[in-house]
C-alpha atoms as a PDB file:
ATOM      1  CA  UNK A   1       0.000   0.000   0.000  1.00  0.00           C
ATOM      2  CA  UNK A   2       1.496   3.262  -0.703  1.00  0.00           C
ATOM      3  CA  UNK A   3       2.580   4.607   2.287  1.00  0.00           C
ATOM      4  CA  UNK A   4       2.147   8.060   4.408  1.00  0.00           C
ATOM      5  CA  UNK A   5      -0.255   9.743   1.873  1.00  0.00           C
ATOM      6  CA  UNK A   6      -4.083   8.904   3.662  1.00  0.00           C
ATOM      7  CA  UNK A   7      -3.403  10.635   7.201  1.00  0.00           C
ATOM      8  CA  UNK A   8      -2.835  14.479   5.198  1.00  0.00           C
ATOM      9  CA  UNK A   9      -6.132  14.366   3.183  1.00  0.00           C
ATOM     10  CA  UNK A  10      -7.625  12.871   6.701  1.00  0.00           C
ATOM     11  CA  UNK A  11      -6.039  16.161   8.502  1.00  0.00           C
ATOM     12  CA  UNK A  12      -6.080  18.902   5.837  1.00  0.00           C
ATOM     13  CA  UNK A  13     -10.072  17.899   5.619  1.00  0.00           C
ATOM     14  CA  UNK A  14     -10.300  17.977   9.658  1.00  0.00           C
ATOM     15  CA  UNK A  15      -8.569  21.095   9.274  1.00  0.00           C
ATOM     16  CA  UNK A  16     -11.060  22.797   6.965  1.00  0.00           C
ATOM     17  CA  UNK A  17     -14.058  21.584   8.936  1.00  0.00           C
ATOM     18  CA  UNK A  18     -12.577  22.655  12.275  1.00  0.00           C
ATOM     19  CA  UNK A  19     -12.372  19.088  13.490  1.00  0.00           C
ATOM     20  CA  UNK A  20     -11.762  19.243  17.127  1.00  0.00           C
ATOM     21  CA  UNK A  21     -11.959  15.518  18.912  1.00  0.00           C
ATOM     22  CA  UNK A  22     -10.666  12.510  17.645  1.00  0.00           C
ATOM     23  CA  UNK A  23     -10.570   9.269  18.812  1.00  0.00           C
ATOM     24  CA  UNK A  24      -8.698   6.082  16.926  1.00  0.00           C
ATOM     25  CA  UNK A  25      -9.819   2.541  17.562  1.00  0.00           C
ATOM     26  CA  UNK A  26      -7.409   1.250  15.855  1.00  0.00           C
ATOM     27  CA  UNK A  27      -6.128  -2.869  16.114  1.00  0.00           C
ATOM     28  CA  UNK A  28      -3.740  -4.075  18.390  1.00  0.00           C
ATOM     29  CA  UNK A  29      -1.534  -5.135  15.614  1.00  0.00           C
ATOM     30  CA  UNK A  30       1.992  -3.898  14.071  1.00  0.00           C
ATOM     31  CA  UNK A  31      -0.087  -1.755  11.686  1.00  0.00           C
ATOM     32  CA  UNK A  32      -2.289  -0.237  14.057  1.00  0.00           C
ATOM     33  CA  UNK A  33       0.651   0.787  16.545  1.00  0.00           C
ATOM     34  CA  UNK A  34       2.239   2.496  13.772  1.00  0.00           C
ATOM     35  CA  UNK A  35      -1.256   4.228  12.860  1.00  0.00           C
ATOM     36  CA  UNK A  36      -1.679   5.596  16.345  1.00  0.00           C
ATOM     37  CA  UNK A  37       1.523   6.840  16.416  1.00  0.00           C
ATOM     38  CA  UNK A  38       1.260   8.860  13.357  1.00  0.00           C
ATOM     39  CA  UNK A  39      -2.289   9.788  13.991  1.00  0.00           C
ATOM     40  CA  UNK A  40      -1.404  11.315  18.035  1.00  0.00           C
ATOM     41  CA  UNK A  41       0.953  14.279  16.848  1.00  0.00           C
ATOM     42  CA  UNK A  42      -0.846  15.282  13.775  1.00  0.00           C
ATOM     43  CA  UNK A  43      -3.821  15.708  15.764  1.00  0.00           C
ATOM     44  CA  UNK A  44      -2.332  17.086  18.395  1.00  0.00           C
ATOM     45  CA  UNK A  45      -0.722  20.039  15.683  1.00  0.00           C
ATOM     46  CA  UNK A  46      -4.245  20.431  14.794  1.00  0.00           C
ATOM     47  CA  UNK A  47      -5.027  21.604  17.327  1.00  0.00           C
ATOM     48  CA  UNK A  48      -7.488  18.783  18.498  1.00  0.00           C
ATOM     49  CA  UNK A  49      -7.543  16.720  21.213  1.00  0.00           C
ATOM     50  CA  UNK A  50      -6.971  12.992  20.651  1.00  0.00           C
ATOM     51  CA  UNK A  51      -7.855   9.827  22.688  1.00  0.00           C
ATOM     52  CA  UNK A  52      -7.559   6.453  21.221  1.00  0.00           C
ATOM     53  CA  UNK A  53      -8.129   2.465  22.216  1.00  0.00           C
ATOM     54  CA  UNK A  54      -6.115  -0.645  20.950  1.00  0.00           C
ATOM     55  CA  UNK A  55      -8.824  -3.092  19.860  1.00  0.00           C
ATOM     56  CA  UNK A  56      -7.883  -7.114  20.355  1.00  0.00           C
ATOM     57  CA  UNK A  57      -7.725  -8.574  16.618  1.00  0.00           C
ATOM     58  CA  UNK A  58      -9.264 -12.098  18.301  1.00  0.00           C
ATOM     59  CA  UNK A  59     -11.919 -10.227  19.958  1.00  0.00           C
ATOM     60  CA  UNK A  60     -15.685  -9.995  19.370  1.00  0.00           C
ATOM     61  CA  UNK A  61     -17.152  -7.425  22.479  1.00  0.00           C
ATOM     62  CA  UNK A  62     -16.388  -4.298  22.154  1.00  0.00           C
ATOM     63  CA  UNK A  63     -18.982  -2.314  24.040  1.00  0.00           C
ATOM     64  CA  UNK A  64     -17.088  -1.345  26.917  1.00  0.00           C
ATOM     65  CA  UNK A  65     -14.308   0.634  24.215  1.00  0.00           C
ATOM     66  CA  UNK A  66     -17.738   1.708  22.806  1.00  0.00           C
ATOM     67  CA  UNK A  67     -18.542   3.070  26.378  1.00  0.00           C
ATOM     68  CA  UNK A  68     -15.614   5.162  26.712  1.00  0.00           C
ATOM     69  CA  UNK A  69     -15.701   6.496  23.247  1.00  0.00           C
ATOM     70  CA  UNK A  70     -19.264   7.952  23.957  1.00  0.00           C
ATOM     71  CA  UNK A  71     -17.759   9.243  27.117  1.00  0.00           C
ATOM     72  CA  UNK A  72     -14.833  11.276  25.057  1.00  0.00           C
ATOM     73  CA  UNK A  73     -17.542  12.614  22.747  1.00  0.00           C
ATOM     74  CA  UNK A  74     -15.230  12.759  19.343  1.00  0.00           C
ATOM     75  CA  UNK A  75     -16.605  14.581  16.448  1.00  0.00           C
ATOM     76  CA  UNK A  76     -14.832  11.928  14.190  1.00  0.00           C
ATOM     77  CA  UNK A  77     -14.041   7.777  15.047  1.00  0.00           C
ATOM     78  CA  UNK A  78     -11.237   6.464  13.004  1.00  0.00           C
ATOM     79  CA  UNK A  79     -10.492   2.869  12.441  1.00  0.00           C
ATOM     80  CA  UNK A  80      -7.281   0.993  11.218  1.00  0.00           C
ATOM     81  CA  UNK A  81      -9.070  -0.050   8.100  1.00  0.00           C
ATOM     82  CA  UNK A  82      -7.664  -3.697   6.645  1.00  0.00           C
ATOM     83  CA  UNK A  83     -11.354  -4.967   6.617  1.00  0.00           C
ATOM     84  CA  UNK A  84     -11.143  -7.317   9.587  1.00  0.00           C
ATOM     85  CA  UNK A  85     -13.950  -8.863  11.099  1.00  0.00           C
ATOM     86  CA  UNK A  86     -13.006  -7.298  14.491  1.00  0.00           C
ATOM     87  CA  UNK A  87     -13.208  -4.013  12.976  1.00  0.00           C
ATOM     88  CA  UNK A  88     -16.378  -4.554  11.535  1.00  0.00           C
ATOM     89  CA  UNK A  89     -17.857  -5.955  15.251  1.00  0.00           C
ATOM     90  CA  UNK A  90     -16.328  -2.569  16.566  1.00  0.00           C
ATOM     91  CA  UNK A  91     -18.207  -0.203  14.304  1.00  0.00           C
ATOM     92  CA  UNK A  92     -21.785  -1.994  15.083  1.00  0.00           C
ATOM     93  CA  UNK A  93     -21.384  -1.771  19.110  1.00  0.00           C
ATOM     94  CA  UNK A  94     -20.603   1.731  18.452  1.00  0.00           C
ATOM     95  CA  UNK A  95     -23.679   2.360  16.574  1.00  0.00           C
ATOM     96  CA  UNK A  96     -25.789   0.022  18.685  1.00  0.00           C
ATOM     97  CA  UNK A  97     -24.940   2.431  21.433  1.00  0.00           C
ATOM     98  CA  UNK A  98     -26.603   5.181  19.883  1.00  0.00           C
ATOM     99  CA  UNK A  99     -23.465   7.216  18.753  1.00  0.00           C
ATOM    100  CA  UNK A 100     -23.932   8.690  15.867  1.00  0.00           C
ATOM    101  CA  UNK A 101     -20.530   9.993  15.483  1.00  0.00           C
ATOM    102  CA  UNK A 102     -18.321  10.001  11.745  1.00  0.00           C
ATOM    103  CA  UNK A 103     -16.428   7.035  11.262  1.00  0.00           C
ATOM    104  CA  UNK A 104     -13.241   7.071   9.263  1.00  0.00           C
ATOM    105  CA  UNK A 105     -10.844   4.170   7.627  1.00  0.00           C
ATOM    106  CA  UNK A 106      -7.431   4.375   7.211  1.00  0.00           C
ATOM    107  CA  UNK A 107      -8.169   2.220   4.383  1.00  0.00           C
ATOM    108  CA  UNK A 108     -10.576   1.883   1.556  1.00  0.00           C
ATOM    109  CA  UNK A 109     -11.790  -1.353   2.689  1.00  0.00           C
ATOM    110  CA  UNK A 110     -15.462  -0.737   1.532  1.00  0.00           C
ATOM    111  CA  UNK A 111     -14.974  -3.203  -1.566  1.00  0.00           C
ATOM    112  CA  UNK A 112     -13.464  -6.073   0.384  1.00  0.00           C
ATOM    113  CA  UNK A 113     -16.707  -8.292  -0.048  1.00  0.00           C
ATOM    114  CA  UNK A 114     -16.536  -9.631   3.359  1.00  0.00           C
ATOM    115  CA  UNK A 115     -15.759  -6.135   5.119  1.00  0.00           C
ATOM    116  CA  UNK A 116     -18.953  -4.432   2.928  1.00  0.00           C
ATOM    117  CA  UNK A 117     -20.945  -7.575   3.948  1.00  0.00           C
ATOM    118  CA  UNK A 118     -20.507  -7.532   8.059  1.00  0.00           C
ATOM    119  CA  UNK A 119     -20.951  -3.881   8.161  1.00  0.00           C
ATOM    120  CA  UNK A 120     -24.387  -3.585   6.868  1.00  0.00           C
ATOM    121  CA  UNK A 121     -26.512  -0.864   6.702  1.00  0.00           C
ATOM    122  CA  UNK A 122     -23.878   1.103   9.372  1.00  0.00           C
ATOM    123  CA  UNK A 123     -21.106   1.793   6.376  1.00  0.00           C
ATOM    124  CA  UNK A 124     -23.232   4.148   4.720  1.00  0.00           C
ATOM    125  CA  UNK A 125     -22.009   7.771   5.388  1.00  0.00           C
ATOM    126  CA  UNK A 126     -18.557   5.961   6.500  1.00  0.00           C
ATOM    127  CA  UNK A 127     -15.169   7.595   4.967  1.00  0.00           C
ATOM    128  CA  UNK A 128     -12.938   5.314   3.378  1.00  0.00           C
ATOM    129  CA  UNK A 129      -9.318   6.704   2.691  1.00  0.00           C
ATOM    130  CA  UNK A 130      -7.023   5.244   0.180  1.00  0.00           C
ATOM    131  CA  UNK A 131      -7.113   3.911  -3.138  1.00  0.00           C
ATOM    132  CA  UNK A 132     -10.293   3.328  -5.091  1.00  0.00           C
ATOM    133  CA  UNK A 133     -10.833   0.053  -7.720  1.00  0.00           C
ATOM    134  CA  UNK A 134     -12.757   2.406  -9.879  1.00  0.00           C
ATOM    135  CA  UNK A 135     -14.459  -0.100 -12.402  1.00  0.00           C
ATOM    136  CA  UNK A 136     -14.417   2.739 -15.208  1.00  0.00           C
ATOM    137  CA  UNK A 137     -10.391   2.524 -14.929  1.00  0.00           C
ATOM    138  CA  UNK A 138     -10.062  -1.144 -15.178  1.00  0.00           C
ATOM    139  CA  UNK A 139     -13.230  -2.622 -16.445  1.00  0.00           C
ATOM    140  CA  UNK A 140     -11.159  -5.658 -18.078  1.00  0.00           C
ATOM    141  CA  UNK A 141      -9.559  -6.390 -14.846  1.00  0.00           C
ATOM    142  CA  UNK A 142     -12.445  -6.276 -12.515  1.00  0.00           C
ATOM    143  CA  UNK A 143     -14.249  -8.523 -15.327  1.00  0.00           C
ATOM    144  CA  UNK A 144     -11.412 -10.880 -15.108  1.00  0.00           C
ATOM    145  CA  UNK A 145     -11.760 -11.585 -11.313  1.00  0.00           C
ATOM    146  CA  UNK A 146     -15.330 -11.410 -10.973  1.00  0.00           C
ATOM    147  CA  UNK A 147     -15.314 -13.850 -13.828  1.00  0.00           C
ATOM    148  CA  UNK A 148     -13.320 -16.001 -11.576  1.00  0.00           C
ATOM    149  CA  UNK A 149     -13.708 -15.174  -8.077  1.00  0.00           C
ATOM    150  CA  UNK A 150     -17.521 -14.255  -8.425  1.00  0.00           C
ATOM    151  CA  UNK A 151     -17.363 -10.617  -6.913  1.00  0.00           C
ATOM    152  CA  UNK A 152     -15.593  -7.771  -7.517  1.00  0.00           C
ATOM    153  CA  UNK A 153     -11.966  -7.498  -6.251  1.00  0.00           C
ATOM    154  CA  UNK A 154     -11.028  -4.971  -3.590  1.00  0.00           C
ATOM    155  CA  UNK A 155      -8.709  -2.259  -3.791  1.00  0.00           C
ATOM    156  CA  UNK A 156      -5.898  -4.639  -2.432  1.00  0.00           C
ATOM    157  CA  UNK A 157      -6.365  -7.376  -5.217  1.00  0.00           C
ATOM    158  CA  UNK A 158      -5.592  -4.520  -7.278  1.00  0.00           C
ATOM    159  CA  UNK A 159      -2.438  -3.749  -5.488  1.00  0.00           C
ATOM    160  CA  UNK A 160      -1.057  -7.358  -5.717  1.00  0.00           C
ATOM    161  CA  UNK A 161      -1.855  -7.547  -9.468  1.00  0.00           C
ATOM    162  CA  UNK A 162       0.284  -4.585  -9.617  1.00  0.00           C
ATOM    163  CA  UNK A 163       3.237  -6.021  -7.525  1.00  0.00           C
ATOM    164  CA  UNK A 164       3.148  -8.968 -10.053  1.00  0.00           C
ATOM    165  CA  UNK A 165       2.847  -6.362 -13.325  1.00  0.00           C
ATOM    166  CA  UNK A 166       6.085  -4.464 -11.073  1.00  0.00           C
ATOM    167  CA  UNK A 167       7.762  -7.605 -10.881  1.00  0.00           C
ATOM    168  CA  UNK A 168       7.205  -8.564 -14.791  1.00  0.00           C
ATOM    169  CA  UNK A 169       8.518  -5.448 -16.089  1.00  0.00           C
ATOM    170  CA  UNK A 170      11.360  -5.704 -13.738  1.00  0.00           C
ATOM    171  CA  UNK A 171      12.324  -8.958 -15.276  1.00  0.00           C
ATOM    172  CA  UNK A 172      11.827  -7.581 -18.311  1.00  0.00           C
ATOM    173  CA  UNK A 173      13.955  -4.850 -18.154  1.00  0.00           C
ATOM    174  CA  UNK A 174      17.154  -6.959 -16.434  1.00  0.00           C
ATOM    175  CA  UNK A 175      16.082 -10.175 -16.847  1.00  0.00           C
ATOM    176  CA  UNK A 176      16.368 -12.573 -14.220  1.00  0.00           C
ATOM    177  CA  UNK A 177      18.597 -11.074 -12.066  1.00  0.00           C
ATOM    178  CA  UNK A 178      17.889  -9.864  -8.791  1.00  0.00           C
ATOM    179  CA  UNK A 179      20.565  -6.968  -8.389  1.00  0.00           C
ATOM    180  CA  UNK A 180      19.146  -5.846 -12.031  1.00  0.00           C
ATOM    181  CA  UNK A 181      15.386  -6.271 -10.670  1.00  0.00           C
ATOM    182  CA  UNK A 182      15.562  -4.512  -7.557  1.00  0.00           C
ATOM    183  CA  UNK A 183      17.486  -1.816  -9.331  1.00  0.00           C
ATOM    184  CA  UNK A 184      14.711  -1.409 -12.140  1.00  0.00           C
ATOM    185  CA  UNK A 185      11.716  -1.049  -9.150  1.00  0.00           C
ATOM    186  CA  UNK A 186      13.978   1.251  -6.805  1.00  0.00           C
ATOM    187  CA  UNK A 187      13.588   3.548  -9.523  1.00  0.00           C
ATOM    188  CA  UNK A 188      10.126   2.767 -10.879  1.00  0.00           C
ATOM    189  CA  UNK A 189       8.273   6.322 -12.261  1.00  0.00           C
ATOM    190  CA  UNK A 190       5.159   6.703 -14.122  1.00  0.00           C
ATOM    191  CA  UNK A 191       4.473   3.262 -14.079  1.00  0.00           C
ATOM    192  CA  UNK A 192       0.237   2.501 -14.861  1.00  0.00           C
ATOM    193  CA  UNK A 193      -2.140   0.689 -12.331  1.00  0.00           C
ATOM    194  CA  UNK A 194      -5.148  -0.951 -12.225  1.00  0.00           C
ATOM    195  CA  UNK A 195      -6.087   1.314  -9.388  1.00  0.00           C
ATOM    196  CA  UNK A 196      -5.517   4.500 -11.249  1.00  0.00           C
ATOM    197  CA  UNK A 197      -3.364   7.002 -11.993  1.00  0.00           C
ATOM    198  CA  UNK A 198       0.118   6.397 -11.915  1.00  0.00           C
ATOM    199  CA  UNK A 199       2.672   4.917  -9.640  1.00  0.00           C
ATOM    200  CA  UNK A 200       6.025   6.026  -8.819  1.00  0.00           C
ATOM    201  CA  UNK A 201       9.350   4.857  -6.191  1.00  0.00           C
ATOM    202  CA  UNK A 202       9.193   7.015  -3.487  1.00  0.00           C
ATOM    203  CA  UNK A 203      13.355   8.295  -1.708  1.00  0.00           C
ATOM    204  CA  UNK A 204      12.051   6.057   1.176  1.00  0.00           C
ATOM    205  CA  UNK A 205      11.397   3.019  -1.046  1.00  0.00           C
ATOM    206  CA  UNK A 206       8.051   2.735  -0.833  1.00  0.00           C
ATOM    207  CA  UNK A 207       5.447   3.542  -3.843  1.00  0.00           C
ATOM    208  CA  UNK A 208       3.413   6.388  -4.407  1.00  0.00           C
ATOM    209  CA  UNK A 209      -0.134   6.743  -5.692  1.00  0.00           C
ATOM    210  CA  UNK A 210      -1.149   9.509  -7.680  1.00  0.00           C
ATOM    211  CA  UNK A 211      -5.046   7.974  -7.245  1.00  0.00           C
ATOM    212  CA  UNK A 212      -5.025   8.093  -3.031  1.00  0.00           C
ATOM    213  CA  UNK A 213      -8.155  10.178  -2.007  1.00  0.00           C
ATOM    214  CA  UNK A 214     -10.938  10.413   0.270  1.00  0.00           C
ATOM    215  CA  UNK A 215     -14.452   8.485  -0.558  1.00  0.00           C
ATOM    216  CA  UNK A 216     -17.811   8.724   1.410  1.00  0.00           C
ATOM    217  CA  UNK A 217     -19.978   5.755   1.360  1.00  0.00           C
ATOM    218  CA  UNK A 218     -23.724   7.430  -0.184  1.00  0.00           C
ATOM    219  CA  UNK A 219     -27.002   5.703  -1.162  1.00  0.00           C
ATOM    220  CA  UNK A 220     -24.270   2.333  -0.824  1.00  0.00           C
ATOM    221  CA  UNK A 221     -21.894   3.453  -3.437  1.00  0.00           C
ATOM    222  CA  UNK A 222     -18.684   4.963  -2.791  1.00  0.00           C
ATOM    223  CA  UNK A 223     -18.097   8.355  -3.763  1.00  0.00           C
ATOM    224  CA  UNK A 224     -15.155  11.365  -3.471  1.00  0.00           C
ATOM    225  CA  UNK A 225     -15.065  13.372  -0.575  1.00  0.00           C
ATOM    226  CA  UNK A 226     -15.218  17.287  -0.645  1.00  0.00           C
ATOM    227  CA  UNK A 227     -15.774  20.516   0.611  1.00  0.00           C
END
């Protein structure tokens, strides 16, 4: 996933909506730690005030997180956003309390058929940040996997197919030689993805999406964020 570019839209938008309490409920796992982390000072040089709770990956009961979340009273709830089950259970309890609060996604987990299914009726009016599967981008490819999955791939099967077309023209480039390979991605630019836009090698080695954005979940359909 290209890295470091979902949490500025998040805050720039926070920003222009004067955005004052946040909380994150984001997993106990390596990725959430490092979400939490990011997410505390940028909040804090908002100007907001941030709280935040580690949710358990294995667990299912969540209402007493749900409890203290009412109790902080954040204008906006953001979650770690890999389309886990847990996450999912965490969202419900929060709305089965009542709270009627925004909930954010790190990650644009909306078209992972599993994620969509659990959340029901509460993902409409979520926000779903990063990259978008848009099906007038890659009609062929979405075609392809529904063809042979029987739903429509996620944002992430789009990803992999693009670490394999990476990997391809790597080879094809050097041939098959590793030095040659990881020379020809270090410096990948302007390379094309199923996910839009164009990719490009980041100095800190990790790839760059000109297609990350911000998407609201209306009338079930995923849509751009604005204002």
């Amino acid at each position: 996933m290209p890295r470091g570019q979902t949490l500025p839209k998040m805050i720039a938008y926070w920003k222009r909506h004067d955005i004052k309490r946040v909380y994150g409920m984001f997993g106990n796992t390596a990725l959430g730690q490092l979400q939490t982390a990011a997410m505390r000072p940028a909040v804090v040089e908002l100007g907001s005030e941030y709280n935040d709770a580690l949710l358990d990956p294995n667990g299912t009961d969540f209402r007493g997180v749900a409890d203290r979340v009412k109790d902080a009273n954040p204008q906006v709830i953001v979650i770690t956003g890999q389309g886990a089950t847990y996450e999912a259970a965490a969202v419900k309890q929060v709305r089965e309390l009542g709270l009627r609060t925004w909930m954010w996604s790190m990650g644009q987990s909306f078209t992972s058929k599993y994620f969509h299914d659990a959340l029901g009726p509460y993902r409409e009016g979520m926000v779903f940040g990063g990259l978008y599967l848009d099906p007038k981008v890659s009609p062929q490819f979405m075609h392809a996997y529904r063809g042979r999955m029987g739903y429509l791939p996620a944002y992430n099967a789009g990803e992999n197919y693009d670490v394999i077309k990476m990997f391809a023209y790597a080879i094809g480039k050097a041939g098959y030689d590793g030095d040659g390979i990881r020379d020809v991605i270090a410096t990948l630019k302007n390379f094309p993805t199923v996910l839009g836009g164009r990719l490009y090698m980041a100095p800190d080695h990790f790839t760059r999406a000109s297609s990350v954005g911000l998407w609201v979940v209306k009338r079930g359909s995923l849509v751009p964020l604005t204002g």
